[in-house]
N, C-alpha and C. Protein backbone atom coordinates (compact mmCIF):
# COMPACT_ATOMS: atom_id res chain seq x y z
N UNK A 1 12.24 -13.51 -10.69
CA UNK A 1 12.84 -12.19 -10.75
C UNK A 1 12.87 -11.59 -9.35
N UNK A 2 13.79 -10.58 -8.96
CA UNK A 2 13.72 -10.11 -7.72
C UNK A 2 13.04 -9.43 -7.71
N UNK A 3 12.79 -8.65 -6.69
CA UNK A 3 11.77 -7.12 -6.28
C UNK A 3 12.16 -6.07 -5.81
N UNK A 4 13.35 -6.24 -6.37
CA UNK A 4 13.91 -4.87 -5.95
C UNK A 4 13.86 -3.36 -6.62
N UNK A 5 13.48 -4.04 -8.09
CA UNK A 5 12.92 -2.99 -9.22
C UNK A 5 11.37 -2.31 -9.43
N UNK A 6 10.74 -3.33 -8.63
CA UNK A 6 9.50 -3.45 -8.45
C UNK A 6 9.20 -2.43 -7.30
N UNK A 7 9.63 -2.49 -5.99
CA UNK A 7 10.23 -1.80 -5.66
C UNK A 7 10.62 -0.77 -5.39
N UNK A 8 11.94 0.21 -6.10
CA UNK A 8 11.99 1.04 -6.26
C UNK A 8 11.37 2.09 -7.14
N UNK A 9 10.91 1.11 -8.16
CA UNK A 9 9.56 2.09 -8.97
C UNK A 9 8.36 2.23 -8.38
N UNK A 10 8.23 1.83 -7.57
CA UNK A 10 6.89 2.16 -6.68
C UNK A 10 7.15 2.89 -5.48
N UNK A 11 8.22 3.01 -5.60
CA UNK A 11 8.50 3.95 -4.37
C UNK A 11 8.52 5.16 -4.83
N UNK A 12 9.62 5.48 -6.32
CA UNK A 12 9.71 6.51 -7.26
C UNK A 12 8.23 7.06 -7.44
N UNK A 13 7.08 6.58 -8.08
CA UNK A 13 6.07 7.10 -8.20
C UNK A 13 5.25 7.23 -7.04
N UNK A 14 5.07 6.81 -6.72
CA UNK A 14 4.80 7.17 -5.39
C UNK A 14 5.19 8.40 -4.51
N UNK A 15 6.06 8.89 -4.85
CA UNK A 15 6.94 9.77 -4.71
C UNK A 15 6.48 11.27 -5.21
N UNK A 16 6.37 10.59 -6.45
CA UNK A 16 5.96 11.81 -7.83
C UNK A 16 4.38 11.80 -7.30
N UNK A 17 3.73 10.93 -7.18
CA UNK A 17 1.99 11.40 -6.45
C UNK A 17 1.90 12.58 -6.08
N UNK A 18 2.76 12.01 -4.26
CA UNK A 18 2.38 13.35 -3.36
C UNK A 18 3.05 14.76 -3.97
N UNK A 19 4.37 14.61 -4.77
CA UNK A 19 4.36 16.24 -4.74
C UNK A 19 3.63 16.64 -5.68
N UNK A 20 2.82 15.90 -6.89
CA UNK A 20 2.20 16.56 -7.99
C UNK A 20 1.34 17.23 -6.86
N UNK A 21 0.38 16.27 -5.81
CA UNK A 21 -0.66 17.12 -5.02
C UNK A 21 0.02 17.77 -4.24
N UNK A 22 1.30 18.30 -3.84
CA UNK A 22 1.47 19.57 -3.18
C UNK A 22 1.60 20.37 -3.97
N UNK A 23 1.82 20.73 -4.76
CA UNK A 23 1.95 21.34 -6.20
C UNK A 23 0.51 22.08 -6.46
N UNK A 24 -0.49 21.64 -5.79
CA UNK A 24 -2.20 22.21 -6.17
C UNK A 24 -2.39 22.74 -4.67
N UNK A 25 -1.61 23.34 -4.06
CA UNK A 25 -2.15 24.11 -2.72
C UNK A 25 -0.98 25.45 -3.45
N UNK A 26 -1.55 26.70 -3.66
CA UNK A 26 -1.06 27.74 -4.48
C UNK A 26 -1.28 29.17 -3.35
N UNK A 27 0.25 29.24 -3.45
CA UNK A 27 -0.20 30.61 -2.73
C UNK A 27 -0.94 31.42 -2.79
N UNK A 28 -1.77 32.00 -1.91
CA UNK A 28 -2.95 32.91 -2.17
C UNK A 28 -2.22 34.18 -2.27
N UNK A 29 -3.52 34.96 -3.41
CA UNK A 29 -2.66 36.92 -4.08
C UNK A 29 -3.37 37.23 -3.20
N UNK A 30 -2.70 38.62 -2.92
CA UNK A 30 -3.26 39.46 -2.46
C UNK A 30 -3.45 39.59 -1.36
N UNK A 31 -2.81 38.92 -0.48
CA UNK A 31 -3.16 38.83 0.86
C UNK A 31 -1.90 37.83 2.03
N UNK A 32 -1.38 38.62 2.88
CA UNK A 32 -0.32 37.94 3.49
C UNK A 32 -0.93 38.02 4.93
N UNK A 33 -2.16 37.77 5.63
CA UNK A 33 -2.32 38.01 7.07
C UNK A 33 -2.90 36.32 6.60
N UNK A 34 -3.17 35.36 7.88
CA UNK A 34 -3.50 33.97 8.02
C UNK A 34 -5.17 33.75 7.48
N UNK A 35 -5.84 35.07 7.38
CA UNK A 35 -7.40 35.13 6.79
C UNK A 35 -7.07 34.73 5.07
N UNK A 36 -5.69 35.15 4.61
CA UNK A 36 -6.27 34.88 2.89
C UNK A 36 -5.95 33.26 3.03
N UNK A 37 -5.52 32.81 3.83
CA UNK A 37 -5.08 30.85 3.73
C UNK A 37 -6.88 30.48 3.99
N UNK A 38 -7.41 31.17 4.72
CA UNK A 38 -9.05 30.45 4.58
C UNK A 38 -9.87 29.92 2.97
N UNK A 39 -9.73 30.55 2.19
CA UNK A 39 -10.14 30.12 1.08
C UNK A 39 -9.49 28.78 0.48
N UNK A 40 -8.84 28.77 0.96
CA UNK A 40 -7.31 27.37 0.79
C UNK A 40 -8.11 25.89 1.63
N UNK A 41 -8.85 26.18 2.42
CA UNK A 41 -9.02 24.91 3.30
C UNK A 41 -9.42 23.84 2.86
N UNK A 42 -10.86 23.51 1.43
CA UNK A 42 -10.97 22.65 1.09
C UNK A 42 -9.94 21.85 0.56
N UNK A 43 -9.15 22.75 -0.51
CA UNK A 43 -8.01 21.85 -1.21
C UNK A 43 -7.05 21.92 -0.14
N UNK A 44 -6.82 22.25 1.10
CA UNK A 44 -5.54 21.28 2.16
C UNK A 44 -6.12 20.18 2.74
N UNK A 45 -7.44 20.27 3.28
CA UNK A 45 -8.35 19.31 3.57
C UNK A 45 -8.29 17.73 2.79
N UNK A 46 -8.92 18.19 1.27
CA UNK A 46 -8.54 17.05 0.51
C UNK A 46 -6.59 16.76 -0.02
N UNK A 47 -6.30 17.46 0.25
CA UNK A 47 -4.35 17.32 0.15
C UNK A 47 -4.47 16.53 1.51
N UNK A 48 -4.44 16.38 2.53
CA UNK A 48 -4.09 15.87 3.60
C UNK A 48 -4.38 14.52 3.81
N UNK A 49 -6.47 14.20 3.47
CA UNK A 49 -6.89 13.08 3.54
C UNK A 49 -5.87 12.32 2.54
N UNK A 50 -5.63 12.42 1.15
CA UNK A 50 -5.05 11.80 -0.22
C UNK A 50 -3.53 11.72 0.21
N UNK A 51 -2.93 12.46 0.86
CA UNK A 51 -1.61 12.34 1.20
C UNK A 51 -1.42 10.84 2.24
N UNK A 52 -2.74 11.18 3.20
CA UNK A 52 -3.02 10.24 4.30
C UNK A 52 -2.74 8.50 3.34
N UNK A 53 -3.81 8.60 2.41
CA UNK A 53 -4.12 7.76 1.62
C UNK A 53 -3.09 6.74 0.92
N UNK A 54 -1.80 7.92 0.20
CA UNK A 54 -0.86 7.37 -0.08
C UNK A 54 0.25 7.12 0.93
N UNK A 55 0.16 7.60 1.67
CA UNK A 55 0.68 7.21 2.62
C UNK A 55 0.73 5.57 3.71
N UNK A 56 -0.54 5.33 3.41
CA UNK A 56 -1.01 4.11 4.15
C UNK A 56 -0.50 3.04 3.03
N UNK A 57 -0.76 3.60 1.62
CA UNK A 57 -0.16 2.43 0.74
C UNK A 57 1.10 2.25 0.40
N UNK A 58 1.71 3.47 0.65
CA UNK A 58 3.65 3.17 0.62
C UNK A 58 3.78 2.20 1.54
N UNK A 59 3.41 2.66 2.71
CA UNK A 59 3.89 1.91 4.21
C UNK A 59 3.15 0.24 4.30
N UNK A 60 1.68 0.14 3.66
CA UNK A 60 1.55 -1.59 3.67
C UNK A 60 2.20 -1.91 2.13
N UNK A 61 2.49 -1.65 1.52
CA UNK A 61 2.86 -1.91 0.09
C UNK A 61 4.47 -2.33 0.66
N UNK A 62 4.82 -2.09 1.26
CA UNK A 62 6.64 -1.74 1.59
C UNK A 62 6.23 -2.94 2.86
N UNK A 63 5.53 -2.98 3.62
CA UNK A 63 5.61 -3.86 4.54
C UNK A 63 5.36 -5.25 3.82
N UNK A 64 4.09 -5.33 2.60
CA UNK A 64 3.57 -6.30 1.87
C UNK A 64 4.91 -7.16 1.54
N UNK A 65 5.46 -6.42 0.36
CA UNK A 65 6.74 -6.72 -0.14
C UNK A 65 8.30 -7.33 0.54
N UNK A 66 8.18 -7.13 1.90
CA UNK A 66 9.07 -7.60 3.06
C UNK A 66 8.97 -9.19 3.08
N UNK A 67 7.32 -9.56 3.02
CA UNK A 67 7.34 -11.44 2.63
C UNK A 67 7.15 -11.44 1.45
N UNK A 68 7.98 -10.80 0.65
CA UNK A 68 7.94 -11.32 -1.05
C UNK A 68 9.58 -11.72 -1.27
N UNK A 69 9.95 -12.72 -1.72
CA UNK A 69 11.20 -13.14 -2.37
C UNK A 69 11.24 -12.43 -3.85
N UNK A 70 10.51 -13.17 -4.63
CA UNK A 70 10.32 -12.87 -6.02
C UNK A 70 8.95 -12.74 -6.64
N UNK A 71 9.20 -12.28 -7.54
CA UNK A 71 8.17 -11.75 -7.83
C UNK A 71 7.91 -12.13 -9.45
N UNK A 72 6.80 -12.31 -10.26
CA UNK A 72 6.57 -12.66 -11.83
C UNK A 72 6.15 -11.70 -12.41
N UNK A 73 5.74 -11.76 -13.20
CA UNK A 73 5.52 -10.57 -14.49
C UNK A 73 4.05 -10.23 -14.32
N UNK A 74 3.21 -11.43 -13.74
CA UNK A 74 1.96 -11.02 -13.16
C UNK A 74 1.69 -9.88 -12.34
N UNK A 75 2.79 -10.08 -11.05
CA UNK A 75 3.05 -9.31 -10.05
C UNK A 75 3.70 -8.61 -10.55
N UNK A 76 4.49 -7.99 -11.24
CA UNK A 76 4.88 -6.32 -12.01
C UNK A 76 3.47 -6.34 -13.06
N UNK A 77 2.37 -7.11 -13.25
CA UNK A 77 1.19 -6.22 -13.96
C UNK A 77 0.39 -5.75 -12.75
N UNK A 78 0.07 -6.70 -11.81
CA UNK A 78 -0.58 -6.33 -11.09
C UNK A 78 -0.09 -4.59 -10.20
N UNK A 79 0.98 -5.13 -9.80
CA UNK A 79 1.31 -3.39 -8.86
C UNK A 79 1.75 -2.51 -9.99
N UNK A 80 1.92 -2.79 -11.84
CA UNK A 80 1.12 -1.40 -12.72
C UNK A 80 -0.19 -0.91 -12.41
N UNK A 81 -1.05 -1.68 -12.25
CA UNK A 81 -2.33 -1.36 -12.25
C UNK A 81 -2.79 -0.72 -10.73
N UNK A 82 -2.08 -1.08 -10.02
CA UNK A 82 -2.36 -0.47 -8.66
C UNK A 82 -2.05 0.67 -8.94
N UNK A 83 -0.72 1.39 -9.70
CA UNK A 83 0.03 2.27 -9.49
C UNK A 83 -0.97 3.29 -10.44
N UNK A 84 -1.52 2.57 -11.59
CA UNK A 84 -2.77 3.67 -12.33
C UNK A 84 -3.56 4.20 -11.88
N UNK A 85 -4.42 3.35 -11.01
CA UNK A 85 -5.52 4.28 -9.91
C UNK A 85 -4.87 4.89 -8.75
N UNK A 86 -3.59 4.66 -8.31
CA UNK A 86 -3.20 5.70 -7.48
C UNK A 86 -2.86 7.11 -7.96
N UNK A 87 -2.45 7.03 -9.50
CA UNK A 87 -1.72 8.05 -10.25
C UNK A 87 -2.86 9.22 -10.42
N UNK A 88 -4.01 8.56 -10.20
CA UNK A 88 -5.42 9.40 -10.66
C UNK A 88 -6.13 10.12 -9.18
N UNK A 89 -5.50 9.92 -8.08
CA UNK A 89 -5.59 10.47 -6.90
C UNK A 89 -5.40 12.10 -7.21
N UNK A 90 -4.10 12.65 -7.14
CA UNK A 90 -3.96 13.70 -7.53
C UNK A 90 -4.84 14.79 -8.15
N UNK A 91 -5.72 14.02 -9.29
CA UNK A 91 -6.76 14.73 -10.18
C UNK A 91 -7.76 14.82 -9.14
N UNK A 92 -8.40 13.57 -8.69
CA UNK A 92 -9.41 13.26 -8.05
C UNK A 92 -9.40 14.36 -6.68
N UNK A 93 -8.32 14.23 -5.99
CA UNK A 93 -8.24 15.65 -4.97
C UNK A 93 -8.14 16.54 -5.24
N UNK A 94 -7.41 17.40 -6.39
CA UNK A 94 -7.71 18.27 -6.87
C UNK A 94 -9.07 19.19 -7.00
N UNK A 95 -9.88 17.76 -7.99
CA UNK A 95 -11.08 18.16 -8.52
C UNK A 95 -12.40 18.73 -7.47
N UNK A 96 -11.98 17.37 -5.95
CA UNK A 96 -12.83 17.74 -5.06
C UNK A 96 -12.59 18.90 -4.44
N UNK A 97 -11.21 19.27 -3.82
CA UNK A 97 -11.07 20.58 -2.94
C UNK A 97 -11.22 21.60 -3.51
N UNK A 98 -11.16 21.98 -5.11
CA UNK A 98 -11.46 23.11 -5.57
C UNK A 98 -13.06 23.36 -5.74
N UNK A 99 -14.15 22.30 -5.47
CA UNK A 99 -15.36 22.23 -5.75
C UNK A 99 -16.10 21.83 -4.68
N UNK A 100 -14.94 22.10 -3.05
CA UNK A 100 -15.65 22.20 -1.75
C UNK A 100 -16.44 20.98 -1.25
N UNK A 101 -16.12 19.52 -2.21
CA UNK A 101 -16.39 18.58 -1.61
C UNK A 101 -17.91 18.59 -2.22
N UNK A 102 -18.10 18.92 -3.34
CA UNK A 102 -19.21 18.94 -3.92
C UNK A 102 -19.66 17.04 -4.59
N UNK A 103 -20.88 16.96 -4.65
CA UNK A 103 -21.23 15.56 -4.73
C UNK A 103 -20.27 14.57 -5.87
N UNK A 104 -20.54 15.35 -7.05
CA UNK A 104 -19.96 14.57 -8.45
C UNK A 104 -18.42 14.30 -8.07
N UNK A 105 -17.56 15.20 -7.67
CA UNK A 105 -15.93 15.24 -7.33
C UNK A 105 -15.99 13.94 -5.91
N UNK A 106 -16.62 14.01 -5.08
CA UNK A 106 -16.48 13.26 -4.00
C UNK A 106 -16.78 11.71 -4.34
N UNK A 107 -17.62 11.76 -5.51
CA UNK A 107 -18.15 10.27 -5.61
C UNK A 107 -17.12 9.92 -6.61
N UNK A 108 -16.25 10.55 -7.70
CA UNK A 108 -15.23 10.38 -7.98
C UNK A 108 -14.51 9.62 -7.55
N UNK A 109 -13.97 10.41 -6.47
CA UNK A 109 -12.70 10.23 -5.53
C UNK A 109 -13.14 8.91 -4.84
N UNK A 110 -14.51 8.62 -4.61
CA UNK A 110 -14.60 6.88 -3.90
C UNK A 110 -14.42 6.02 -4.90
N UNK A 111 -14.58 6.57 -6.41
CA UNK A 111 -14.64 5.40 -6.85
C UNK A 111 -13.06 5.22 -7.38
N UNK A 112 -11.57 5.99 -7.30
CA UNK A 112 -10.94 5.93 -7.45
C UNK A 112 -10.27 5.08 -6.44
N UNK A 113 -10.75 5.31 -4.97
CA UNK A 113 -9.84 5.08 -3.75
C UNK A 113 -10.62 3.27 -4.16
N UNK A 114 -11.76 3.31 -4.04
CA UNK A 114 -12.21 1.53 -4.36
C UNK A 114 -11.27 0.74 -5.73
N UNK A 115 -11.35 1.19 -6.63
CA UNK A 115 -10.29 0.54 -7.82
C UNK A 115 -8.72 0.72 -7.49
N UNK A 116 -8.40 1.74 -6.51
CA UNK A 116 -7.12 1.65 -5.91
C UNK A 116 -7.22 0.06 -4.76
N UNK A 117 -8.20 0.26 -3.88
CA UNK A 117 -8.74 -0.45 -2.85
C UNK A 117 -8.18 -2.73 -3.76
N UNK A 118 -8.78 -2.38 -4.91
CA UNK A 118 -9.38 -3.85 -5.76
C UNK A 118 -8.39 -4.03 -6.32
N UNK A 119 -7.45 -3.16 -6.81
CA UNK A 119 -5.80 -3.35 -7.56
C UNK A 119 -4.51 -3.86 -6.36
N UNK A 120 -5.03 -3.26 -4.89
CA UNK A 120 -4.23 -3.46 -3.98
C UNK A 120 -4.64 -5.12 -3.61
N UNK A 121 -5.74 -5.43 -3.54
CA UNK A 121 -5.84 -7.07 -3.50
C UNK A 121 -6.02 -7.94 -4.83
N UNK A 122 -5.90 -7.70 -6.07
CA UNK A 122 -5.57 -8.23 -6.64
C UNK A 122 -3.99 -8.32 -6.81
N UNK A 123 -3.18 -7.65 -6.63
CA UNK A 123 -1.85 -7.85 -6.56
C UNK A 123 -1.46 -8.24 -4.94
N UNK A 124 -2.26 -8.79 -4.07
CA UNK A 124 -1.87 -9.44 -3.09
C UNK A 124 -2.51 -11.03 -3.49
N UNK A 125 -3.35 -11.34 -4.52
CA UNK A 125 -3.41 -12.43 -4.75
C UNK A 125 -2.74 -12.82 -5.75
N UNK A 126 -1.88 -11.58 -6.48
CA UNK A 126 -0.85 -12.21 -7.46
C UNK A 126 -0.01 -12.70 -6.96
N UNK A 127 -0.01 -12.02 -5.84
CA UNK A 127 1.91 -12.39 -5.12
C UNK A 127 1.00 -13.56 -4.89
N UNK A 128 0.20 -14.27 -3.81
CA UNK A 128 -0.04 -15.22 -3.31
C UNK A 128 -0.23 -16.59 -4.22
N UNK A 129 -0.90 -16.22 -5.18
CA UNK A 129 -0.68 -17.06 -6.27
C UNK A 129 1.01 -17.63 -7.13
N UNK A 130 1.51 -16.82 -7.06
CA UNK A 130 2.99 -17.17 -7.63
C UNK A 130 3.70 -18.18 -6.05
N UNK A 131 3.30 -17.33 -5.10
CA UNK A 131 4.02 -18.11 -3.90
C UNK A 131 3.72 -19.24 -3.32
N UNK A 132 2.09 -19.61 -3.65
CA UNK A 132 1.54 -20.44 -2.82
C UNK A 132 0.15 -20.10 -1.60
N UNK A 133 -0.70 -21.29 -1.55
CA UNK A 133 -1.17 -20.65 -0.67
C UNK A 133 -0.70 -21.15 1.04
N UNK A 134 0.47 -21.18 1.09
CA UNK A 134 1.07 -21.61 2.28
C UNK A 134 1.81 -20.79 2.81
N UNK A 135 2.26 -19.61 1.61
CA UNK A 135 3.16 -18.69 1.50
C UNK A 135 3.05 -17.54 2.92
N UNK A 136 4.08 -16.90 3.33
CA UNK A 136 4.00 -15.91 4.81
C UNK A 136 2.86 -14.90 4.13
N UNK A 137 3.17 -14.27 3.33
CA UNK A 137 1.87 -13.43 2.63
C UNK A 137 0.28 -13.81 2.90
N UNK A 138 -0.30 -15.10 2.31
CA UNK A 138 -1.03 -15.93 2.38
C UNK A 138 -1.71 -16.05 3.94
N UNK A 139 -0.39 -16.31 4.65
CA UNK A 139 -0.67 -16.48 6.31
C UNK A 139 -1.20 -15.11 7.26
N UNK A 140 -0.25 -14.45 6.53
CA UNK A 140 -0.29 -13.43 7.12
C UNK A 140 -1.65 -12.77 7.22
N UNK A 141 -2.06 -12.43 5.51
CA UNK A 141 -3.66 -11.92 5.40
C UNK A 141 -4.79 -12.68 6.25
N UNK A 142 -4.57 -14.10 5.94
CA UNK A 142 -6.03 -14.27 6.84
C UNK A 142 -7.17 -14.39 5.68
N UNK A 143 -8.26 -14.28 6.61
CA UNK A 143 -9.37 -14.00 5.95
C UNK A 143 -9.47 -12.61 5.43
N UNK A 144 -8.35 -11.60 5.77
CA UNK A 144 -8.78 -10.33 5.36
C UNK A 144 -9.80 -9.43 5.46
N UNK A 145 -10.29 -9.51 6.96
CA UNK A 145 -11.76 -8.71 7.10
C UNK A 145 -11.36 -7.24 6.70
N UNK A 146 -10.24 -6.85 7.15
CA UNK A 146 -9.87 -4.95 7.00
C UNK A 146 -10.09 -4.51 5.74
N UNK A 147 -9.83 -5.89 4.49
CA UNK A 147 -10.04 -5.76 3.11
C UNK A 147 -11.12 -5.13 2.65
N UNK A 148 -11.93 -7.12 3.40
CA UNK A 148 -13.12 -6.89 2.44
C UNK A 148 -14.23 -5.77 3.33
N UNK A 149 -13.82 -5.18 4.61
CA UNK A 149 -14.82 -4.03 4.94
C UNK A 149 -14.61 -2.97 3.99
N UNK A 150 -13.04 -2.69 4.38
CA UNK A 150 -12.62 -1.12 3.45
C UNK A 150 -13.48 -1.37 2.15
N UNK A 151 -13.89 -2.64 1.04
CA UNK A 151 -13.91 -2.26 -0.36
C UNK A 151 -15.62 -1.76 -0.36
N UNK A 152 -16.64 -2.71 1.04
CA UNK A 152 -17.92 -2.45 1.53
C UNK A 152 -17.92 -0.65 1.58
N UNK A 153 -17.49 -0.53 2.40
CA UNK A 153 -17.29 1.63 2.78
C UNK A 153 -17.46 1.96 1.68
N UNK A 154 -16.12 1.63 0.43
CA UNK A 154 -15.90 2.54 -0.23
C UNK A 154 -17.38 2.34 -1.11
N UNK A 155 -17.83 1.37 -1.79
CA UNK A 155 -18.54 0.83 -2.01
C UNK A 155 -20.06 2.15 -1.65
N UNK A 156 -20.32 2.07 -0.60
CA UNK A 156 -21.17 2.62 0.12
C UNK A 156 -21.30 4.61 0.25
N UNK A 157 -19.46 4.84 -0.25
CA UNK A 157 -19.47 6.11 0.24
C UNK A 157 -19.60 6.73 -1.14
N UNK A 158 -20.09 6.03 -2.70
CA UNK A 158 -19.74 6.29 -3.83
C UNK A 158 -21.44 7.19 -4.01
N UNK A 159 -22.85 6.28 -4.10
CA UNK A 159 -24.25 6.53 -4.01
C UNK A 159 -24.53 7.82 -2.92
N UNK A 160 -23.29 7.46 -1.83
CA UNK A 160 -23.87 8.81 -0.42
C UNK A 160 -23.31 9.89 -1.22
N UNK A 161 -22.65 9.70 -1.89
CA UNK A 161 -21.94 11.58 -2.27
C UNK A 161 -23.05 12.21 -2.86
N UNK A 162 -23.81 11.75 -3.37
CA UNK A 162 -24.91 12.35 -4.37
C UNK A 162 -26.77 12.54 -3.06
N UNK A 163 -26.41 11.78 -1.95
CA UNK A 163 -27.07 12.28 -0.98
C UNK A 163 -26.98 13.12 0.06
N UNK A 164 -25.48 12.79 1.00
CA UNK A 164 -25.07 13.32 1.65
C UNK A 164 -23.46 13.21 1.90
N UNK A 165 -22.62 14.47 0.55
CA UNK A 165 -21.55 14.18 0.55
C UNK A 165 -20.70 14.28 2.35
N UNK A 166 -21.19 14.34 2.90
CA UNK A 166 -20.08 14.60 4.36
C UNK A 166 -19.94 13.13 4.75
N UNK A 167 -21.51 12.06 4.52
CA UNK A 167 -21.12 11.05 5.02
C UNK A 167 -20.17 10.12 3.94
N UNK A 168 -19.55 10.61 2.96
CA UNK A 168 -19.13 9.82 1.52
C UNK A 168 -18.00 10.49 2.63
N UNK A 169 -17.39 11.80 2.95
CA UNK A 169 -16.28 12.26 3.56
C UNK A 169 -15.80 12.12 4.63
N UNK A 170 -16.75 11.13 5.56
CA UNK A 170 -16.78 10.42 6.99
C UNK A 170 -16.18 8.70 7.01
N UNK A 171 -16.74 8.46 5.53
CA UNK A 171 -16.33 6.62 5.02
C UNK A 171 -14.76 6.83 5.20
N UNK A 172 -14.51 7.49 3.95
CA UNK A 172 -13.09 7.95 3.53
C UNK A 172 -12.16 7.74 4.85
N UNK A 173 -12.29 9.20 5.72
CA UNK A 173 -11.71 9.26 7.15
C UNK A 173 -11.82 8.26 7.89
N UNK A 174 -13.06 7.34 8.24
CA UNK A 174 -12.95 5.75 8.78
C UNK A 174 -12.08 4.91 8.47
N UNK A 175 -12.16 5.06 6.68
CA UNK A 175 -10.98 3.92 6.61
C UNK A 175 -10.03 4.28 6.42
N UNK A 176 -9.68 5.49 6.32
CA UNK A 176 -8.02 6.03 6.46
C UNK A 176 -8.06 5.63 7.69
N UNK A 177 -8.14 5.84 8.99
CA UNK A 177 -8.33 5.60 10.31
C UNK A 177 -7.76 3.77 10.53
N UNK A 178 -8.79 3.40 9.95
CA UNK A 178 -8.60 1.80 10.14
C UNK A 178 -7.05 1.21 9.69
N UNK A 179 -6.42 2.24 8.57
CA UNK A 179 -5.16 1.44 8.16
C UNK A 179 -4.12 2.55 8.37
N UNK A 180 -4.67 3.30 9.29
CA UNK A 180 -3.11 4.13 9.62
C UNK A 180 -2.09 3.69 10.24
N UNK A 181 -2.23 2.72 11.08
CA UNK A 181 -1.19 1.91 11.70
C UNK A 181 -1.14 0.34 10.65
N UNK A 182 0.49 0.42 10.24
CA UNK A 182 0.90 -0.68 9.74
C UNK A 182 0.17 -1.90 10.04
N UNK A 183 -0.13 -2.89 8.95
CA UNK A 183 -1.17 -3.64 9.29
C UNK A 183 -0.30 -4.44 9.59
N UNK A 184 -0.79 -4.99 11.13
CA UNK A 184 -0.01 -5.90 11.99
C UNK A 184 -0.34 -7.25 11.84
N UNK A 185 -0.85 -7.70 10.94
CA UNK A 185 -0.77 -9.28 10.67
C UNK A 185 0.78 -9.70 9.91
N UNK A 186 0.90 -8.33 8.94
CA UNK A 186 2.22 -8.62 8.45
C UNK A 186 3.57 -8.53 9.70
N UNK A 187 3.03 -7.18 10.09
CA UNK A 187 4.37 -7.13 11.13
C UNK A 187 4.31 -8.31 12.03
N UNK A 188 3.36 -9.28 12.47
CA UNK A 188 3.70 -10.42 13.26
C UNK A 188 4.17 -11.53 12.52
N UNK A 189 4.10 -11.70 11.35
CA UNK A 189 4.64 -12.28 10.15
C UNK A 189 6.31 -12.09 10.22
N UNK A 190 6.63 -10.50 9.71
CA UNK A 190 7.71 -10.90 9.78
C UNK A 190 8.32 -11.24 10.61
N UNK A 191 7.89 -10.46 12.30
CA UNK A 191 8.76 -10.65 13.59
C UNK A 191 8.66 -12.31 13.72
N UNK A 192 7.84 -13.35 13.47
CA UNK A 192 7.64 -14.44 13.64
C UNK A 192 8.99 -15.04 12.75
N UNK A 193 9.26 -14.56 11.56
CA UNK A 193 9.94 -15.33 10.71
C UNK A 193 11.63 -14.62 10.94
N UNK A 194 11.71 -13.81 11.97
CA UNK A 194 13.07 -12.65 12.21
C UNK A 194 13.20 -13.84 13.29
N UNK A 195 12.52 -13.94 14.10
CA UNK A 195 12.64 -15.53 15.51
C UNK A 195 13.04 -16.37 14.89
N UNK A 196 12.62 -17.41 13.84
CA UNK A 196 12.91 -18.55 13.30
C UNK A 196 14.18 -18.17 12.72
N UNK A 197 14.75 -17.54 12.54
CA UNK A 197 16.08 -16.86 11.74
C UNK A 197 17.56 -17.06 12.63
């Protein structure tokens, strides 16, 4: 099957994510000078990191899919299931910025971004599995250290929320950090295979 449906529905929802979470930053009553936006900061705070978030997965998800030809029914279960724990972002930021980054909401939100984190490589071993392990995908990843650290963090930042939520809110920002720039194993992938062309 192609991937072009695959695809555009993940682009579509994806889509629908971020504005549900712009949709939870609400104008403040009663007040039009830049002091009533202060009460606002946790939930832009967590809007920004989660925006960050989906953001990093449109852009490797869209780069991922660049060495995909076709795709199986595995690979449309697998990027459903990615697309479920991303869909639960929204709540999860919500829940934290209105509750100031309080322990229970923060350890939430790691354990959402980790089952987002475990859906995003299991549907990179779906594709790899349907393609081969010889496949540009395959090549491209590697051993995957950026993987398997990010799933360690998240892993790590789930127990800190309930000790010290800032460092559960420091993991987060690390590994947003680590994958804000397009992951360049793929981009040398494709530029490698744009040469052979």
């Amino acid at each position: 099957m192609g991937k072009n449906r695959l695809e555009a529905f993940s682009d579509g929802v994806l889509a629908i994510i971020i504005t549900i979470m712009v949709l939870e930053l609400k104008v403040p009553r009663g007040g039009d000078t830049l002091s009533a936006l202060a009460p606002l900061w946790p939930v832009f705070l967590s809007y920004a990191l989660s925006f960050t978030y989906i953001a990093i997965y449109w852009n490797n998800h869209h780069h991922m899919l660049h060495l995909v030809q076709h795709v199986s029914g595995g690979v449309m279960w697998a990027n459903l299931h990615l697309l479920f724990w991303l869909s639960l972002v929204p709540f999860v930021t919500g829940w934290m910025g209105e509750n100031h980054f309080a322990s229970a909401p923060i350890a939430l939100y790691g354990v959402v971004l980790l089952m987002a984190a475990i859906a995003y490589t299991i549907l990179e071993r779906a594709i790899i599995a349907e393609q081969g392990p010889d496949s540009p995908l395959a090549s491209a990843l590697g051993r995957d250290f950026k993987g398997k650290i990010s799933l360690v963090l998240y892993l790590a930042s789930i127990p800190s929320a309930f000790w010290a939520p800032w460092i559960s809110g420091a993991l987060y920002i690390l590994v947003a950090l680590m994958w804000l720039v397009p992951d360049r194993r793929i981009e040398r992938k494709l530029g490698n295979n744009l040469n052979r062309s």
